[in-house]
PDB file of N, CA and C in Angstrom:
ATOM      1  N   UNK A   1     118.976 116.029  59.146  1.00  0.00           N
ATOM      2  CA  UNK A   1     119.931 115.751  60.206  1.00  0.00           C
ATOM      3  C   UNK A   1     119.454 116.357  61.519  1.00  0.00           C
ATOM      4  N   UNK A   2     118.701 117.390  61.622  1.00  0.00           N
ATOM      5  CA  UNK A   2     118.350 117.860  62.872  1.00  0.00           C
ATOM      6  C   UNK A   2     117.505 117.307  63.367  1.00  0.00           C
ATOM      7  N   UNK A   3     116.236 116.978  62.698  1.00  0.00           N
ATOM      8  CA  UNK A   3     115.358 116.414  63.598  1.00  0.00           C
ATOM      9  C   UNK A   3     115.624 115.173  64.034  1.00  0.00           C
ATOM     10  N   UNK A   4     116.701 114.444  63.084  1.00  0.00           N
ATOM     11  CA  UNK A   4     117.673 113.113  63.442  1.00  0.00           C
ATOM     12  C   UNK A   4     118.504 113.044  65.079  1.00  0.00           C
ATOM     13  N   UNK A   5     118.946 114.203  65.083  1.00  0.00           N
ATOM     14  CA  UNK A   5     119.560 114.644  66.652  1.00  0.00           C
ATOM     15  C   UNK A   5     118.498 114.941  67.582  1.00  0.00           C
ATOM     16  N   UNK A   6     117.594 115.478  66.981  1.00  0.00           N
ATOM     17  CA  UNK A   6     116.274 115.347  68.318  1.00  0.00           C
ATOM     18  C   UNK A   6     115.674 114.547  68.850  1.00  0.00           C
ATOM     19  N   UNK A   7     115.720 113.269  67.413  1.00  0.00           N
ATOM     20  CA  UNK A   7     115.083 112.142  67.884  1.00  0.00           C
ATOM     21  C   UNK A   7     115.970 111.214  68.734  1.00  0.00           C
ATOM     22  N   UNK A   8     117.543 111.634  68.971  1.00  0.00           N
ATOM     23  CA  UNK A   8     118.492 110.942  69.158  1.00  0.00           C
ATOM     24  C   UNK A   8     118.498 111.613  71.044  1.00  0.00           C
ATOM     25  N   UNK A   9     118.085 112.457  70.897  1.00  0.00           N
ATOM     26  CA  UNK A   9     118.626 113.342  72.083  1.00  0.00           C
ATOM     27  C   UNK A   9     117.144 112.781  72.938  1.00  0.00           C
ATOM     28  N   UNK A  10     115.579 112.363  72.155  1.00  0.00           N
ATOM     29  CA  UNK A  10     114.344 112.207  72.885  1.00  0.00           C
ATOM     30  C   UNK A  10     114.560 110.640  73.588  1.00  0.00           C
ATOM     31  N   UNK A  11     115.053 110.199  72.119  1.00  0.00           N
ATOM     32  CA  UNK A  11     115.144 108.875  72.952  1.00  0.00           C
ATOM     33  C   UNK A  11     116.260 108.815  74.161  1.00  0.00           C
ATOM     34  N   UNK A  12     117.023 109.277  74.192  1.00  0.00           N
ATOM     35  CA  UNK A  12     118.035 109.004  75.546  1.00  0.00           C
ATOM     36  C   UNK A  12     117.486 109.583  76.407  1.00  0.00           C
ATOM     37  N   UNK A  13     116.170 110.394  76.363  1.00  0.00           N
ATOM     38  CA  UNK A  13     115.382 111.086  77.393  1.00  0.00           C
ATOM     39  C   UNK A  13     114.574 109.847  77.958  1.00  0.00           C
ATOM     40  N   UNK A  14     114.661 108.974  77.918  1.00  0.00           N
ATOM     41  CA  UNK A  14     113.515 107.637  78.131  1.00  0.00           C
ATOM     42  C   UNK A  14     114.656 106.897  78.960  1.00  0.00           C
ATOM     43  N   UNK A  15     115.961 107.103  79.100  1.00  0.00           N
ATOM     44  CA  UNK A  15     116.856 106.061  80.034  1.00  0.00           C
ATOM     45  C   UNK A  15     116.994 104.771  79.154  1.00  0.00           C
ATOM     46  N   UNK A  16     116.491 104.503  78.361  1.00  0.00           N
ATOM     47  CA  UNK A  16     117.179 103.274  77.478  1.00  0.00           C
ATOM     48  C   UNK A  16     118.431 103.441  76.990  1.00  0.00           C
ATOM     49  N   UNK A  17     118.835 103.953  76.476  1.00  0.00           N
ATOM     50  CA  UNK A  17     120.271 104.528  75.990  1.00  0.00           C
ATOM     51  C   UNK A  17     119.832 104.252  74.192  1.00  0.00           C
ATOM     52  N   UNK A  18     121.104 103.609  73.683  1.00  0.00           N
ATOM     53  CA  UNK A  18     121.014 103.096  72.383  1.00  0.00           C
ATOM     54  C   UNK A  18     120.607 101.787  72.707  1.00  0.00           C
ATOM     55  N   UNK A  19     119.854 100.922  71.529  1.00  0.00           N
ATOM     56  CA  UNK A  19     119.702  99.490  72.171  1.00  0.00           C
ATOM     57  C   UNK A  19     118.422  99.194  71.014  1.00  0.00           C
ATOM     58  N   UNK A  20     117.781  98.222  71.155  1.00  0.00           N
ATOM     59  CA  UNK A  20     116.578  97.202  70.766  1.00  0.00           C
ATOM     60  C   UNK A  20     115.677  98.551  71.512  1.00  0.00           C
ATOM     61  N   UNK A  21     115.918  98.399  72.479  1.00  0.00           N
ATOM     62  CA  UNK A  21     114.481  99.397  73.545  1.00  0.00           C
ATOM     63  C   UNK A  21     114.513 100.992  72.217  1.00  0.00           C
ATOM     64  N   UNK A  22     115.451 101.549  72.410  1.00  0.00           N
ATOM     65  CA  UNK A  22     115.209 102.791  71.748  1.00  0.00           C
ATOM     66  C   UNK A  22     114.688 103.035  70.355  1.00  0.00           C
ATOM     67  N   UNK A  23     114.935 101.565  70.013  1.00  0.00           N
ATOM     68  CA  UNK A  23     114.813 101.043  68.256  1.00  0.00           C
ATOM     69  C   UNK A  23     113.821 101.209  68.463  1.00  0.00           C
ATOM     70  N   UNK A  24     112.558 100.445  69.608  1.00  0.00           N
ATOM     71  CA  UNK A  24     111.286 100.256  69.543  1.00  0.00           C
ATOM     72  C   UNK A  24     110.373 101.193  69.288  1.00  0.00           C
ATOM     73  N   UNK A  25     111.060 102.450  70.620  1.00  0.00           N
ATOM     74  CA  UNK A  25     110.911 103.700  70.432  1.00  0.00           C
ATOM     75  C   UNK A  25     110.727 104.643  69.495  1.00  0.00           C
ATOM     76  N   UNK A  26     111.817 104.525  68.762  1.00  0.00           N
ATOM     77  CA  UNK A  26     111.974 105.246  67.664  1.00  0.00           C
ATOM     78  C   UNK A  26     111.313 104.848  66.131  1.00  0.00           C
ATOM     79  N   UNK A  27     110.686 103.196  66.158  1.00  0.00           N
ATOM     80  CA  UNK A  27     109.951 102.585  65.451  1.00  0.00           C
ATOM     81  C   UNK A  27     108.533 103.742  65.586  1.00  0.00           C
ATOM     82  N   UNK A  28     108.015 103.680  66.945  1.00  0.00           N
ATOM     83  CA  UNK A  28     106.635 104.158  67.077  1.00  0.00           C
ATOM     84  C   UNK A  28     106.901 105.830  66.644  1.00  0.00           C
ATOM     85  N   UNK A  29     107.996 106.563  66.341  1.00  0.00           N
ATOM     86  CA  UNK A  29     108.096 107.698  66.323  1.00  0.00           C
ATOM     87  C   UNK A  29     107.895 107.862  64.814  1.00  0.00           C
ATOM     88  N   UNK A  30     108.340 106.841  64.216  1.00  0.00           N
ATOM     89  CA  UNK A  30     108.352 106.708  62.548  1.00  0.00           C
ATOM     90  C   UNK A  30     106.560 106.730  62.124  1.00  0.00           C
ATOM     91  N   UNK A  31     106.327 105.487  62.542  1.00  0.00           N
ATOM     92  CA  UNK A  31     105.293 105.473  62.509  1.00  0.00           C
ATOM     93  C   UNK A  31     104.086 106.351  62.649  1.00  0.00           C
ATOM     94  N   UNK A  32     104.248 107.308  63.608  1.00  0.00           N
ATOM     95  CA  UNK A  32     103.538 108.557  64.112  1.00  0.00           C
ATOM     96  C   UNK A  32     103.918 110.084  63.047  1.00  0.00           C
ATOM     97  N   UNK A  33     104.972 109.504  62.724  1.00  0.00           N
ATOM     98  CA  UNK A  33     105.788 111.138  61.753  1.00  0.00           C
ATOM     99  C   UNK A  33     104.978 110.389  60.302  1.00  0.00           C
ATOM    100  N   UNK A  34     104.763 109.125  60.034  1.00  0.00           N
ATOM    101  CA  UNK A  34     104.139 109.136  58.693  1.00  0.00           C
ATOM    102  C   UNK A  34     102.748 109.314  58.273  1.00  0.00           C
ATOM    103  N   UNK A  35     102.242 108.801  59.609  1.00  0.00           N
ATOM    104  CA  UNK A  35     100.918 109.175  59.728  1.00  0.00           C
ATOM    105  C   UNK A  35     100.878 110.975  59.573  1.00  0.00           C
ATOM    106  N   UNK A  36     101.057 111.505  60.104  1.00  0.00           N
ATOM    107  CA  UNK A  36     100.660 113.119  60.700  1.00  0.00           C
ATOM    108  C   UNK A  36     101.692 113.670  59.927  1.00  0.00           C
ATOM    109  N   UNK A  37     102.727 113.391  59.000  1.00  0.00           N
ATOM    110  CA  UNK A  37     103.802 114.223  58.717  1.00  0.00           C
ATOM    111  C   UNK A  37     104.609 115.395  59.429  1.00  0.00           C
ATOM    112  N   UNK A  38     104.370 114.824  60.924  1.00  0.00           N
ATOM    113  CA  UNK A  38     105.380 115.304  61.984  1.00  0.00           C
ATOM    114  C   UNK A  38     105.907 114.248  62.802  1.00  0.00           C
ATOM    115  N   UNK A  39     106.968 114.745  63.752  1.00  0.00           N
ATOM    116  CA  UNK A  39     107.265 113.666  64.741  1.00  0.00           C
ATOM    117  C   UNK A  39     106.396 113.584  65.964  1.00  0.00           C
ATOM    118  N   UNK A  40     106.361 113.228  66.464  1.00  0.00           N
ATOM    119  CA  UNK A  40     105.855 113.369  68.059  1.00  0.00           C
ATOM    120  C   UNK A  40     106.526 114.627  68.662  1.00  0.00           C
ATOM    121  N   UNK A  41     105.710 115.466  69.440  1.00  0.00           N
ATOM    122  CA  UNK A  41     106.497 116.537  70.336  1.00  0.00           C
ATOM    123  C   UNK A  41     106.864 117.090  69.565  1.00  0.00           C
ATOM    124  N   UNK A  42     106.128 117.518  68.321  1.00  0.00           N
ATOM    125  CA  UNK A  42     106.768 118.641  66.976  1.00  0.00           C
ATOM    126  C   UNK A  42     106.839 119.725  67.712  1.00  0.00           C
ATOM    127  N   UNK A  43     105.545 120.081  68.341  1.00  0.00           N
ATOM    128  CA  UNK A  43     105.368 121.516  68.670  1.00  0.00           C
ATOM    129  C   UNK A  43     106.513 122.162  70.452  1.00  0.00           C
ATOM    130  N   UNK A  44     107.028 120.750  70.354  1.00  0.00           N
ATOM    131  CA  UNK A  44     107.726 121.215  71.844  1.00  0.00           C
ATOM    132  C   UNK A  44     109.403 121.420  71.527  1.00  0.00           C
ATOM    133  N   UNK A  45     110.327 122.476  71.962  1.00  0.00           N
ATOM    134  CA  UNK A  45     111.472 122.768  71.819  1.00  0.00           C
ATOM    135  C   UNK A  45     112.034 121.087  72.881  1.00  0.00           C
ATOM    136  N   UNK A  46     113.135 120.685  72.258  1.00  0.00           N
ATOM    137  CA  UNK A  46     113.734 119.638  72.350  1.00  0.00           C
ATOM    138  C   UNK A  46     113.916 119.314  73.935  1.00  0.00           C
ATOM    139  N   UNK A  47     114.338 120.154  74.748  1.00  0.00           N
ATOM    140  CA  UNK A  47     114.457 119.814  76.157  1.00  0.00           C
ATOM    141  C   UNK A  47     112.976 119.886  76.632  1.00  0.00           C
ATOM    142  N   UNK A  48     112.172 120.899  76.263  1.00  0.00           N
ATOM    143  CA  UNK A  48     110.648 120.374  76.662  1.00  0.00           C
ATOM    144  C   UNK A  48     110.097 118.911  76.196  1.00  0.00           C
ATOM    145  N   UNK A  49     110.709 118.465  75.131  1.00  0.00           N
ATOM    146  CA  UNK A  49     110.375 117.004  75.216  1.00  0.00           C
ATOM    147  C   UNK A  49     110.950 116.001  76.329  1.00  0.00           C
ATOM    148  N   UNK A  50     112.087 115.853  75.667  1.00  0.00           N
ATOM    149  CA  UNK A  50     112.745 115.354  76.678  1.00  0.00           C
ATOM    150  C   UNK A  50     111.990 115.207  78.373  1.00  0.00           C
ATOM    151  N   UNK A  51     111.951 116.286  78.590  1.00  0.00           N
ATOM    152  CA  UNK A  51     111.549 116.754  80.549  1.00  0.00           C
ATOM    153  C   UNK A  51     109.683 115.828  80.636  1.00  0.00           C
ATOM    154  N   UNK A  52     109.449 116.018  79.427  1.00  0.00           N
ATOM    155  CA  UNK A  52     108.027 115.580  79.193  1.00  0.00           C
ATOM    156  C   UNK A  52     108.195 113.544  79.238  1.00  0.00           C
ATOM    157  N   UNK A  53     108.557 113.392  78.535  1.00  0.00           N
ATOM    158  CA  UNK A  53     109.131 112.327  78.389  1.00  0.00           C
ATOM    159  C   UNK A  53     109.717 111.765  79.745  1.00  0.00           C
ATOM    160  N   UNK A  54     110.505 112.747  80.051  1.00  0.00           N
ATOM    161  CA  UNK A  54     111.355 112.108  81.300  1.00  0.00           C
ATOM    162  C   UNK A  54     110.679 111.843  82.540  1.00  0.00           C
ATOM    163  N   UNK A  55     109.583 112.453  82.426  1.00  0.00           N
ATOM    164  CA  UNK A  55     108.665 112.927  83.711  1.00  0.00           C
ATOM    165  C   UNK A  55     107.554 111.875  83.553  1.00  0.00           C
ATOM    166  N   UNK A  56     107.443 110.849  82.758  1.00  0.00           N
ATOM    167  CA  UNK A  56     106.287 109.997  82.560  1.00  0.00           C
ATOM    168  C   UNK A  56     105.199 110.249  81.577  1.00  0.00           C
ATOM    169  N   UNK A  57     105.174 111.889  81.338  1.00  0.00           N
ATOM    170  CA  UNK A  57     103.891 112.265  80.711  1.00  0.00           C
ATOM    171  C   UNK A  57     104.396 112.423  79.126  1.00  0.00           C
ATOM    172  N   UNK A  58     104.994 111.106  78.248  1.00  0.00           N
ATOM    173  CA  UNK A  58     105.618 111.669  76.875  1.00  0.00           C
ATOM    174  C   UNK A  58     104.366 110.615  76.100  1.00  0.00           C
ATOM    175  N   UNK A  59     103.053 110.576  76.661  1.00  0.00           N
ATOM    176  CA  UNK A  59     102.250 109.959  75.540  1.00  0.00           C
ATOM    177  C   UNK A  59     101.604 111.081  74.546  1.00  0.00           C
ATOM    178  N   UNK A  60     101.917 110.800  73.114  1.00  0.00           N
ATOM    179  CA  UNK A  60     101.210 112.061  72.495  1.00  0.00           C
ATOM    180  C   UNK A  60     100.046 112.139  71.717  1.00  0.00           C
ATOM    181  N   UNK A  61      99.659 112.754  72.001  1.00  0.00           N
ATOM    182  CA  UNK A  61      98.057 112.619  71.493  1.00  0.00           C
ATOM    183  C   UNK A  61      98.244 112.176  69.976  1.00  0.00           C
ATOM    184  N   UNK A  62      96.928 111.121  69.688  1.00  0.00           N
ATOM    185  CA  UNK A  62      97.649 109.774  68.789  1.00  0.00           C
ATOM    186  C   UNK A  62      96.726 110.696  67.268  1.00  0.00           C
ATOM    187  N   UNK A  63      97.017 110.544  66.255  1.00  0.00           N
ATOM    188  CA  UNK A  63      96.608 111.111  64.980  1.00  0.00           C
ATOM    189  C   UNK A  63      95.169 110.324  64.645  1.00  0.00           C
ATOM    190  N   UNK A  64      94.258 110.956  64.078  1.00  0.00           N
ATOM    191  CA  UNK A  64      92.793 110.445  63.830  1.00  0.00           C
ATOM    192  C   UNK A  64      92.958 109.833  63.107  1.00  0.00           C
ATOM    193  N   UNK A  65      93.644 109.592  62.192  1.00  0.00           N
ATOM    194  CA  UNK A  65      93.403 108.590  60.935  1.00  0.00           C
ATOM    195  C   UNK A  65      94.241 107.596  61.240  1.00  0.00           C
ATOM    196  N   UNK A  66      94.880 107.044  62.832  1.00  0.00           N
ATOM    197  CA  UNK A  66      95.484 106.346  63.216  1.00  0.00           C
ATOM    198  C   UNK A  66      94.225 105.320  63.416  1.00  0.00           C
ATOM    199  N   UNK A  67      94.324 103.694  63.441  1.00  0.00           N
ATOM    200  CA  UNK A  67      93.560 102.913  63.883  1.00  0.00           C
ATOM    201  C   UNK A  67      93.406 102.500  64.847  1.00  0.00           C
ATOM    202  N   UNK A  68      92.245 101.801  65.792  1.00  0.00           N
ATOM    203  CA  UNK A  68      92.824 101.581  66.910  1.00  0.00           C
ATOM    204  C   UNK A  68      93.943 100.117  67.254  1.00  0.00           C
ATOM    205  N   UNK A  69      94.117  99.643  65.996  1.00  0.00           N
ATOM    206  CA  UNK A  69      95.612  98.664  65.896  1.00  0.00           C
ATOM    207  C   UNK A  69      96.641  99.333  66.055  1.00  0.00           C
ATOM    208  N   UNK A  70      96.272 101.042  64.844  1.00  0.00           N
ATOM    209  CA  UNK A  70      98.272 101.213  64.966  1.00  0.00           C
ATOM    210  C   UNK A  70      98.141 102.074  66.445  1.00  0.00           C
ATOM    211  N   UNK A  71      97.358 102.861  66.862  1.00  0.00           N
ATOM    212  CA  UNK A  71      97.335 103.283  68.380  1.00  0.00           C
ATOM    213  C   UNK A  71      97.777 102.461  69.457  1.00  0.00           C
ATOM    214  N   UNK A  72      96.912 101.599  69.609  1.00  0.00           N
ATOM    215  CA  UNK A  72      97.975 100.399  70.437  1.00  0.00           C
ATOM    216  C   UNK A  72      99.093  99.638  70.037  1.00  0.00           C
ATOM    217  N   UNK A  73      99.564  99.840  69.117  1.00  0.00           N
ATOM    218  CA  UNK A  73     100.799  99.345  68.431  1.00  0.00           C
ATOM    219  C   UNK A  73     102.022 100.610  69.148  1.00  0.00           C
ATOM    220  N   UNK A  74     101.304 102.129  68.915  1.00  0.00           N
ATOM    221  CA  UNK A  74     102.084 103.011  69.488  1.00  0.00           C
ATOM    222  C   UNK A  74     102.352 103.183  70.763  1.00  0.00           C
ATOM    223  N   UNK A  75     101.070 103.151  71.588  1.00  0.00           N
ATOM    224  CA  UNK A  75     100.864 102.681  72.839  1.00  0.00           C
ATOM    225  C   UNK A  75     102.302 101.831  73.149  1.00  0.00           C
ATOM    226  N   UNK A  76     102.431 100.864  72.756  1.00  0.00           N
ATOM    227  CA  UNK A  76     103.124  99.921  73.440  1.00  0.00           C
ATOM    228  C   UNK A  76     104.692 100.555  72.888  1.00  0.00           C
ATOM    229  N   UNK A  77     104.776 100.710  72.226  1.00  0.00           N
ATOM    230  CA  UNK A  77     105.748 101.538  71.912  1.00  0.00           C
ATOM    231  C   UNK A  77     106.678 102.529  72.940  1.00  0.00           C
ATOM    232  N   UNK A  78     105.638 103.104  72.748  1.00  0.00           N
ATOM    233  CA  UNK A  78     106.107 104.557  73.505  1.00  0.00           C
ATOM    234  C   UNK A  78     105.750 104.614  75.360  1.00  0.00           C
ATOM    235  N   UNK A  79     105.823 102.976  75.777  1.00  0.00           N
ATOM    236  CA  UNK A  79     106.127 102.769  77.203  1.00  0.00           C
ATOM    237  C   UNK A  79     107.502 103.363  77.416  1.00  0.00           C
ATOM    238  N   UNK A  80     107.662 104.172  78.725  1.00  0.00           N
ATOM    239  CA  UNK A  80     109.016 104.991  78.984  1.00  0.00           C
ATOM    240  C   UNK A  80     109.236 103.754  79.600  1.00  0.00           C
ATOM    241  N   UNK A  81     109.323 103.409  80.541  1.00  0.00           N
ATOM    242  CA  UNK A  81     110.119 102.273  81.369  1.00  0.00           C
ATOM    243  C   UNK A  81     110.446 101.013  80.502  1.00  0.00           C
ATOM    244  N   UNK A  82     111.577 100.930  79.753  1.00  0.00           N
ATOM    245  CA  UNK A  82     111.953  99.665  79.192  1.00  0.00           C
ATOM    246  C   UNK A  82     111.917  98.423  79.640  1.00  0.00           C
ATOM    247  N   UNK A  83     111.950  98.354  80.235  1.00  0.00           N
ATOM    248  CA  UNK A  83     111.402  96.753  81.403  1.00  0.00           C
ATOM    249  C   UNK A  83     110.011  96.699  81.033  1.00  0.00           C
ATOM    250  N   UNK A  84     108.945  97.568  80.863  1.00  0.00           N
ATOM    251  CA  UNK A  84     107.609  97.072  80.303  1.00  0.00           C
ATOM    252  C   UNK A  84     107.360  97.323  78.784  1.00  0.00           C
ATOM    253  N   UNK A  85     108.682  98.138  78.313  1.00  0.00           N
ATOM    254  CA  UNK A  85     108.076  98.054  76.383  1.00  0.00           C
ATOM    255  C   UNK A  85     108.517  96.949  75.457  1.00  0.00           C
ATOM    256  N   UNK A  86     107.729  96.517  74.805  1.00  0.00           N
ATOM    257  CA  UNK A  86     107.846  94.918  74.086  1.00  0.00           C
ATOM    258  C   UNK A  86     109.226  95.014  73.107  1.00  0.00           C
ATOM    259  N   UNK A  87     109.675  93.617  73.349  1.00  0.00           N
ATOM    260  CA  UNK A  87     110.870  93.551  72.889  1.00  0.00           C
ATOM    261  C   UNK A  87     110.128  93.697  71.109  1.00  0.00           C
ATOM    262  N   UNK A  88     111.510  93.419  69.851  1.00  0.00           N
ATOM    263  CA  UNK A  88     111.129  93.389  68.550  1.00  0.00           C
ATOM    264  C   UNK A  88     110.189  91.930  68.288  1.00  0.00           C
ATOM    265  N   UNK A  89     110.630  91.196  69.396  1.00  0.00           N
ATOM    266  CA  UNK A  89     109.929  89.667  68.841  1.00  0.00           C
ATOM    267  C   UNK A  89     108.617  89.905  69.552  1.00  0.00           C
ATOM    268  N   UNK A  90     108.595  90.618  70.402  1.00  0.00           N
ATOM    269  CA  UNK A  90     107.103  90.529  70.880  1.00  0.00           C
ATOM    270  C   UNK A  90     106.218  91.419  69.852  1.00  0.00           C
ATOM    271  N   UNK A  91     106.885  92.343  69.498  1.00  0.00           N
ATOM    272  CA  UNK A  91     105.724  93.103  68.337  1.00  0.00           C
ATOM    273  C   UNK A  91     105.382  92.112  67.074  1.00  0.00           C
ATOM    274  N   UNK A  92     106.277  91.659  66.794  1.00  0.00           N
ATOM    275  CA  UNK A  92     105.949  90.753  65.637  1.00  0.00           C
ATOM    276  C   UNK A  92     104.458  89.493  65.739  1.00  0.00           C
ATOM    277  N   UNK A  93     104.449  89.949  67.140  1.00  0.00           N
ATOM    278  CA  UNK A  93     103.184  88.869  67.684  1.00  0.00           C
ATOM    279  C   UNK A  93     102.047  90.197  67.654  1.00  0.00           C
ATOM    280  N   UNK A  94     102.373  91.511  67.770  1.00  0.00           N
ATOM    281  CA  UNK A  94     101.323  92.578  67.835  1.00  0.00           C
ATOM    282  C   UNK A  94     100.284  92.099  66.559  1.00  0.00           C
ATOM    283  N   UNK A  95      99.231  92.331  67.063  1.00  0.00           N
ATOM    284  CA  UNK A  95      97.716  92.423  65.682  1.00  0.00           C
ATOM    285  C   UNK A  95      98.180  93.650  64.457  1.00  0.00           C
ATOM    286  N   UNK A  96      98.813  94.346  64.757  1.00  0.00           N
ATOM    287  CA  UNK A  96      98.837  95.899  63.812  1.00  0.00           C
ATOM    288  C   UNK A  96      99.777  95.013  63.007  1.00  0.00           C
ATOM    289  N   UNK A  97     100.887  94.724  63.565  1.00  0.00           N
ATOM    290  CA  UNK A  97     102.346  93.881  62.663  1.00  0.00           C
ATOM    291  C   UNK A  97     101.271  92.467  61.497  1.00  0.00           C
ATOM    292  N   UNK A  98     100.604  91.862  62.632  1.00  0.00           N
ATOM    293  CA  UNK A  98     100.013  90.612  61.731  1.00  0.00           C
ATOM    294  C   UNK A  98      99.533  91.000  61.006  1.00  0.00           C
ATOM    295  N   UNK A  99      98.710  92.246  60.937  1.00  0.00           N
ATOM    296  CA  UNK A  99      97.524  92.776  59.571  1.00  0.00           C
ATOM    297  C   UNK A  99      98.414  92.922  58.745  1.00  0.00           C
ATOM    298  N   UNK A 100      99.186  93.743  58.793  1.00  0.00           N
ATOM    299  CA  UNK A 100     100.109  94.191  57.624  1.00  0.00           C
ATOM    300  C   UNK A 100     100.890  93.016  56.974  1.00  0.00           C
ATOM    301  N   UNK A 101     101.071  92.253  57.824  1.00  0.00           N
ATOM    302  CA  UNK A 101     102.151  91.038  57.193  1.00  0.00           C
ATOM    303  C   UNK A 101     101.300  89.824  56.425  1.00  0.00           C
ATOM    304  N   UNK A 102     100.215  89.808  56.730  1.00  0.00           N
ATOM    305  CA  UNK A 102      99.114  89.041  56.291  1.00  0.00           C
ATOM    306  C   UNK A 102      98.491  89.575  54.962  1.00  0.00           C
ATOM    307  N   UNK A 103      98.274  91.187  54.771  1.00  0.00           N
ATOM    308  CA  UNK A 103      98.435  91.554  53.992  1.00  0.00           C
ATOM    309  C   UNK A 103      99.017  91.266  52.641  1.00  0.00           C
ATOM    310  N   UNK A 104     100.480  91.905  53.693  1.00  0.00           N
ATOM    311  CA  UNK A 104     101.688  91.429  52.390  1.00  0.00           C
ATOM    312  C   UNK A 104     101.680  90.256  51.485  1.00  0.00           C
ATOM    313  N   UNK A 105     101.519  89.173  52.410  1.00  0.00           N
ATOM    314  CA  UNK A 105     102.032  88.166  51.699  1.00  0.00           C
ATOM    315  C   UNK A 105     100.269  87.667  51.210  1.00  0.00           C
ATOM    316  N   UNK A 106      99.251  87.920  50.810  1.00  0.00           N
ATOM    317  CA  UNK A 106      98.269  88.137  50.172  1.00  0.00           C
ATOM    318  C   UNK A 106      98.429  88.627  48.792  1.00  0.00           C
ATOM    319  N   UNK A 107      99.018  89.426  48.654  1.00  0.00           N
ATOM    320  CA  UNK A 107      99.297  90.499  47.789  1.00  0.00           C
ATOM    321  C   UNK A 107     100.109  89.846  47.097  1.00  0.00           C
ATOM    322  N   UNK A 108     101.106  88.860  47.295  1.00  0.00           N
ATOM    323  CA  UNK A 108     102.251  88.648  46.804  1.00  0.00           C
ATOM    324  C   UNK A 108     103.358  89.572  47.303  1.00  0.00           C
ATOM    325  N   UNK A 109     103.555  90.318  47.440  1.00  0.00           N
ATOM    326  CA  UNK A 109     104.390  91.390  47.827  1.00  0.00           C
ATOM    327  C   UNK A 109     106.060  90.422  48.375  1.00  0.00           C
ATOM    328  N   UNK A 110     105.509  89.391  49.713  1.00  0.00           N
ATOM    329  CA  UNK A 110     106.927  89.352  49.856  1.00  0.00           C
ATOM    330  C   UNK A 110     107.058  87.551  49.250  1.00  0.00           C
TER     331      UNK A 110
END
């Protein structure tokens, strides 16, 4: 539950509010906490994110065993100005989304 309120308190640090935009947000935050088994801005107390974030400079240095698909997948993600971060239908057009979904249904899976 706490780091649930941090992530709740980072994203409203971006001016999206609740919405599709923060979803997006909080997509690339998932993504980044499974890779590295932290969140983004682990090492920063919650209003130092936030101010980081708020200030333009909330890109976080991306995990090595990240690819350069899911990096720019995060990249686009973690645009602060919602007017330039891709809606859900535009990721679904992202290369990182197609690998995986191409994947899937390879596999049988879905």
């Amino acid at each position: 539950k706490q780091w649930y309120q941090r992530r709740v308190a980072i994203t409203a640090g971006t001016g999206c509010g609740h919405g599709t935009k923060s979803d997006i947000w909080s997509l690339s935050c998932t993504v980044y906490e499974m890779l590295t088994g932290n969140p983004p801005w682990h090492s920063y107390p919650t209003m130092a994110a936030i101010y980081k974030i708020g200030t333009g400079n909330a890109v976080p240095s991306y995990p090595d065993n990240a690819s350069d698909y899911c990096i720019d997948f995060m990249k686009d993600c973690f645009i602060v100005d919602t007017k330039l971060r891709p809606s859900a239908d535009d990721l679904t057009k992202h290369e990182f989304i197609e690998l995986f979904s191409n994947r899937i249904k390879n596999d049988g899976l879905l």
